[in-house]
N, C-alpha and C. Protein backbone atom coordinates (compact mmCIF):
# COMPACT_ATOMS: atom_id res chain seq x y z
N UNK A 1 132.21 -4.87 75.58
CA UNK A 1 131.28 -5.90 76.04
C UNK A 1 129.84 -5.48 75.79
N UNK A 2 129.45 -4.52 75.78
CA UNK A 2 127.98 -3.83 75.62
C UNK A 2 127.76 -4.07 74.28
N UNK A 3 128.76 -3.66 73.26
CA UNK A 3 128.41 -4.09 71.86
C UNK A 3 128.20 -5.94 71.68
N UNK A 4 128.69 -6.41 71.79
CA UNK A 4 128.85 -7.86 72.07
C UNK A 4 127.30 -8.07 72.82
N UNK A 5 126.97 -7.74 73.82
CA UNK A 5 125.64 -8.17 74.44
C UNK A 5 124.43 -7.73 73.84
N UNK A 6 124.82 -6.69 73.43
CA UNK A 6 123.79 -5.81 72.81
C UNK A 6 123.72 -6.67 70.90
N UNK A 7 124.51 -7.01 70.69
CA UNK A 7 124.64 -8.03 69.44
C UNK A 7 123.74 -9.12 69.91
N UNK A 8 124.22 -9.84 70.42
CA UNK A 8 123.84 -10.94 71.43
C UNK A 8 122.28 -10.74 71.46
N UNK A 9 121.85 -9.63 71.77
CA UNK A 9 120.35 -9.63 72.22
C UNK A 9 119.42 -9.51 70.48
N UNK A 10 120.35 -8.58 69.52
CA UNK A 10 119.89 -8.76 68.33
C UNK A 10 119.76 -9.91 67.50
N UNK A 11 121.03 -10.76 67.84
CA UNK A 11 120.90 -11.83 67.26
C UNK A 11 119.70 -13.18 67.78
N UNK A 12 119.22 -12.83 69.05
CA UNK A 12 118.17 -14.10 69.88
C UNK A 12 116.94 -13.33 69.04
N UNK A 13 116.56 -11.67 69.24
CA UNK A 13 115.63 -11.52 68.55
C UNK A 13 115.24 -11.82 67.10
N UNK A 14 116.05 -12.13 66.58
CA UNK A 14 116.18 -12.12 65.14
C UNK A 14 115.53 -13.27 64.49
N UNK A 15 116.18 -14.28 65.22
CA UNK A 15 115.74 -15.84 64.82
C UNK A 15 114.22 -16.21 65.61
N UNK A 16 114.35 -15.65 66.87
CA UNK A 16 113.16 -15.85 67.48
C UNK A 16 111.83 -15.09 66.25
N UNK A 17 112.35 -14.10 65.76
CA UNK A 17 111.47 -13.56 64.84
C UNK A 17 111.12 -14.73 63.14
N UNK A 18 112.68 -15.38 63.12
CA UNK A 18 112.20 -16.21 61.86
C UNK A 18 112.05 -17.70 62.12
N UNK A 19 112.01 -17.87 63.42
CA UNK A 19 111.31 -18.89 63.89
C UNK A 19 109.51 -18.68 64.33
N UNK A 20 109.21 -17.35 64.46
CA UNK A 20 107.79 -17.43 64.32
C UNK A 20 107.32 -17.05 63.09
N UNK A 21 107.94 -16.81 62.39
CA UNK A 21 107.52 -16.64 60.90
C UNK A 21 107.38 -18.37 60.27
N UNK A 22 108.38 -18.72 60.47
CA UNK A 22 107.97 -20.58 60.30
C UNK A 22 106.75 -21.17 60.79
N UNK A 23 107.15 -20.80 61.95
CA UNK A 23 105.83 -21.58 62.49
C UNK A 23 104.12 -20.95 61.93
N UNK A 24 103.69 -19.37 61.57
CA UNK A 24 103.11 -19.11 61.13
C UNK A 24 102.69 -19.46 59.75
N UNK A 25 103.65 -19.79 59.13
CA UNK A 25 103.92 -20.28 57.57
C UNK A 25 102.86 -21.92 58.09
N UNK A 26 103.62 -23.28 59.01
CA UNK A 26 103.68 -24.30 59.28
C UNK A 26 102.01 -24.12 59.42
N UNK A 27 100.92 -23.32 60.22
CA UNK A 27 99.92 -23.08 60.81
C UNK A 27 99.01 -22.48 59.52
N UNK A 28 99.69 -22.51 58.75
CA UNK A 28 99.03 -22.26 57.04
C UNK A 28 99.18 -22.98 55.97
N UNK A 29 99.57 -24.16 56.55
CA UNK A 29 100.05 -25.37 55.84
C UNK A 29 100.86 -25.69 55.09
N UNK A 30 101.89 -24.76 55.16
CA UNK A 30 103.25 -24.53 54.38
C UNK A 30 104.37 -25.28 55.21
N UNK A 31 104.75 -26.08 54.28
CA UNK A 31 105.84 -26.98 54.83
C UNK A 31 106.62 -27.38 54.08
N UNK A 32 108.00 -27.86 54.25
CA UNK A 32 109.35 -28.21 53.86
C UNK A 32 109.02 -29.06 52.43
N UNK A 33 108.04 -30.00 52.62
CA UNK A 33 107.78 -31.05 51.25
C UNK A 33 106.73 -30.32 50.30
N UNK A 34 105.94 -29.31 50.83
CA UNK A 34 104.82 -28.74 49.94
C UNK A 34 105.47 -27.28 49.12
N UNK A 35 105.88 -26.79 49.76
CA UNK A 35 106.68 -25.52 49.71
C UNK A 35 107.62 -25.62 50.02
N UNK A 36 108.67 -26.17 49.84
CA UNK A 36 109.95 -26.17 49.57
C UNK A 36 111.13 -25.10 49.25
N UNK A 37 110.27 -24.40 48.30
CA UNK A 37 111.03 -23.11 47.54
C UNK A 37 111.11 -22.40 48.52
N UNK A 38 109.78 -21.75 49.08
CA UNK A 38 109.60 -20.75 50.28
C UNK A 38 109.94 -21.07 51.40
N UNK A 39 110.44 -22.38 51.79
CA UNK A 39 111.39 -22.37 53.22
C UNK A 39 112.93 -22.20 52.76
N UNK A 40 113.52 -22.41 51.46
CA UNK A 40 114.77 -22.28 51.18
C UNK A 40 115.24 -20.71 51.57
N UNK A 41 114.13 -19.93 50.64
CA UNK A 41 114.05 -18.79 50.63
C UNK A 41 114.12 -18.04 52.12
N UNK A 42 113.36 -18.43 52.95
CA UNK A 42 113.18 -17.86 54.08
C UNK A 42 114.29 -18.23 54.86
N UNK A 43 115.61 -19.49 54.73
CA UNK A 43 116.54 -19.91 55.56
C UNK A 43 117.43 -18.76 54.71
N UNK A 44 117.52 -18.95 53.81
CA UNK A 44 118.38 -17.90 53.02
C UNK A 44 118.59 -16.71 53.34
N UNK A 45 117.52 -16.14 52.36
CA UNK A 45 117.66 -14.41 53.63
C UNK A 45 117.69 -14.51 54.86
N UNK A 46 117.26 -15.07 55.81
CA UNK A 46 117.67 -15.00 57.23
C UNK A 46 118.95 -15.13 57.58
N UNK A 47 119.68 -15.64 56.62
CA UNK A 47 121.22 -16.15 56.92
C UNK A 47 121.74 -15.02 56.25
N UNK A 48 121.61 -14.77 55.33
CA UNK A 48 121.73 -13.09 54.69
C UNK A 48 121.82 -11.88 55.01
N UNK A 49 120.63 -11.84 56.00
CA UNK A 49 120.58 -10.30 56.88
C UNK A 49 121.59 -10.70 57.99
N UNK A 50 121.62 -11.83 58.59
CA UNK A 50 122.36 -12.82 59.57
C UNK A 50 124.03 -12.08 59.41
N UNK A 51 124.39 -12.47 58.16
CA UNK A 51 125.41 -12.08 57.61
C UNK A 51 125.85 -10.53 57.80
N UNK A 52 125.09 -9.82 57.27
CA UNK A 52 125.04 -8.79 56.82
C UNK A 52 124.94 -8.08 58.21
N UNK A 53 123.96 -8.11 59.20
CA UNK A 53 124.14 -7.23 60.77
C UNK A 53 125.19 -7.78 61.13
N UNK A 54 125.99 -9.08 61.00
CA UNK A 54 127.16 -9.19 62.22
C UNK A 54 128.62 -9.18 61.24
N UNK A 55 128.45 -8.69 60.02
CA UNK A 55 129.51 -8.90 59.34
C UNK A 55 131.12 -8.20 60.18
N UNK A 56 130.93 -7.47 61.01
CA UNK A 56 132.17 -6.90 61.57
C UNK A 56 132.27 -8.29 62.83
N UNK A 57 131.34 -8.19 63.32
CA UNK A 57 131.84 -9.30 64.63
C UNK A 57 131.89 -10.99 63.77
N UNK A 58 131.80 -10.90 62.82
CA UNK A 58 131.98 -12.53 62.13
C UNK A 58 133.22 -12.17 61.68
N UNK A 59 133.97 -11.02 61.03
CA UNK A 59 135.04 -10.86 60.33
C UNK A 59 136.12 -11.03 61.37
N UNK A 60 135.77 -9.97 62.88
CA UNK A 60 136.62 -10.52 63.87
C UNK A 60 136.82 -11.32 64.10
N UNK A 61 136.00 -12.54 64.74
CA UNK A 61 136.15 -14.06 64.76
C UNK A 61 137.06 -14.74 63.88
N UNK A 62 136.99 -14.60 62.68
CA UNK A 62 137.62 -15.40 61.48
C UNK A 62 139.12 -14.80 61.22
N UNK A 63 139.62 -13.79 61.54
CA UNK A 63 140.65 -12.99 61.40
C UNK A 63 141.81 -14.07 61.67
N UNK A 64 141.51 -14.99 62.59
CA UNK A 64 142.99 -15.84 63.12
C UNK A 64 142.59 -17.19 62.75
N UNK A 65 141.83 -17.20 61.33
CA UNK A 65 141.12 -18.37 60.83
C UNK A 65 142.22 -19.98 60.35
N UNK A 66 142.11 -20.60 60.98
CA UNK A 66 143.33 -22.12 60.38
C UNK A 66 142.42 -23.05 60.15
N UNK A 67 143.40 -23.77 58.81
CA UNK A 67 142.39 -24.75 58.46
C UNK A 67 142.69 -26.01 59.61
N UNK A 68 143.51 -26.59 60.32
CA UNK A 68 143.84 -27.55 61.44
C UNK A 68 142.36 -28.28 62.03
N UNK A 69 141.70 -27.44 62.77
CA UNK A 69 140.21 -27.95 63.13
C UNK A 69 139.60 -28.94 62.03
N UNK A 70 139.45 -28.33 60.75
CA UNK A 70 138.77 -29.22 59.78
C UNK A 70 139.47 -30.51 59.13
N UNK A 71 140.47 -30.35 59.57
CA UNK A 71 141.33 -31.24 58.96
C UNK A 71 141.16 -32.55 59.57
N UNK A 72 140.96 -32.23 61.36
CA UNK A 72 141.00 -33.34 62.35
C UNK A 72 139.36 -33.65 62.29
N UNK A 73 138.80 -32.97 61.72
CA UNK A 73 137.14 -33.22 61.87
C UNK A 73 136.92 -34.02 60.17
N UNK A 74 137.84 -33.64 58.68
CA UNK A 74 138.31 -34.06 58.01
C UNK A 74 138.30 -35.96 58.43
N UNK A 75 139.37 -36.14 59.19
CA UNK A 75 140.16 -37.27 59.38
C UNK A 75 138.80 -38.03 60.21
N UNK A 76 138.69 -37.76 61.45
CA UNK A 76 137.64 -38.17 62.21
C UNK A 76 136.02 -38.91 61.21
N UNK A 77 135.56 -38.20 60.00
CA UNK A 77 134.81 -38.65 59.26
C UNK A 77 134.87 -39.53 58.42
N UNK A 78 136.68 -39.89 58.03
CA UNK A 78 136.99 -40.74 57.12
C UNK A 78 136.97 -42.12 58.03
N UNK A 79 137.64 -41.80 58.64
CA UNK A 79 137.89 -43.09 59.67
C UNK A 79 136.60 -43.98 59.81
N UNK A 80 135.67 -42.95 60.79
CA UNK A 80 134.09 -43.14 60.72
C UNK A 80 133.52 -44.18 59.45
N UNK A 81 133.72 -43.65 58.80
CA UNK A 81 133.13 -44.02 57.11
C UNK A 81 134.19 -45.93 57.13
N UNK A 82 135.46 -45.57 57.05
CA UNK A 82 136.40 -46.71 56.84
C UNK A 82 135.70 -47.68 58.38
N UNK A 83 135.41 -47.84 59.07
CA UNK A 83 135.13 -48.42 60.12
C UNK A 83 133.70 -48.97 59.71
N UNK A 84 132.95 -48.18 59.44
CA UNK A 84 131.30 -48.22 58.83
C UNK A 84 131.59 -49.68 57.87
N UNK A 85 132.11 -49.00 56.58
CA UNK A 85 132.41 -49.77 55.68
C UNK A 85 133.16 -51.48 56.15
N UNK A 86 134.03 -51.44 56.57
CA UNK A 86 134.65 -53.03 56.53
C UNK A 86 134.46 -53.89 58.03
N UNK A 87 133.28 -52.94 58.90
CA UNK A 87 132.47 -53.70 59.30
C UNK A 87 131.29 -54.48 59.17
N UNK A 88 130.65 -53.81 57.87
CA UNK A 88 129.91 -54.37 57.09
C UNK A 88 130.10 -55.70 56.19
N UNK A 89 131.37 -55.09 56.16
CA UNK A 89 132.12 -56.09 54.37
C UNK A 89 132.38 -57.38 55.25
N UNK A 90 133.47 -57.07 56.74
CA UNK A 90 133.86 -58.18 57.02
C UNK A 90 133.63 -59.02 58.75
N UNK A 91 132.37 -58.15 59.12
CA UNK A 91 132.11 -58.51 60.03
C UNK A 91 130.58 -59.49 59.75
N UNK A 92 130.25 -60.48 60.39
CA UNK A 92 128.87 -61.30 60.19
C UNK A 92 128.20 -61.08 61.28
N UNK A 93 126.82 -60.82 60.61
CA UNK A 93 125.80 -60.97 61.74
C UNK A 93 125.70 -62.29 62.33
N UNK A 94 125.69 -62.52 63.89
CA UNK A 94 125.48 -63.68 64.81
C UNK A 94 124.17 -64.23 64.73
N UNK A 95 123.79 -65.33 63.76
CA UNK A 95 122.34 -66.43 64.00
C UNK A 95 122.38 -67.10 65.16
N UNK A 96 121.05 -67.35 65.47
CA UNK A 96 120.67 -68.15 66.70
C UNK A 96 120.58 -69.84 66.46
């Protein structure tokens, strides 16, 4: 449990750290539509080192990995979409 909390506390510092790096960037007028490249970059490696410090506690997690979850989250989006769609096609908007 100490490793786990002690993870835990690396991982809040971490982002809290590349969340003020954003915002310092944002306060220099660097933003998503102007600089583009350099926020990709900066989500990237952050997800990278991200990777890379928790790679044993992410490998644990995934060890008893099934695809089932995605399948029903899969299905759930199609439906979504099929419902979207032929309410459009065959439902009418009500005039006054």
């Amino acid at each position: 449990m100490i490793n786990l909390t002690h993870s835990l506390f690396i991982w809040i510092l971490f982002w809290i750290l590349t969340y003020v790096i954003l915002f310092m960037l944002r306060k220099l007028k660097v933003n998503y539509i102007k600089k583009y490249g350099l926020m990709i970059l900066i989500f990237l490696s952050s997800t990278i080192i991200a990777l890379i410090v928790f790679k044993e506690l992410i490998l644990e997690s995934t060890k008893n990995f099934t695809l089932i979850p995605f399948i029903v989250l899969l299905l759930v989006f199609v439906i979504n979409i099929c419902i979207y769609y032929f309410s459009h096609k065959y439902l009418k908007n009500q005039s006054k």
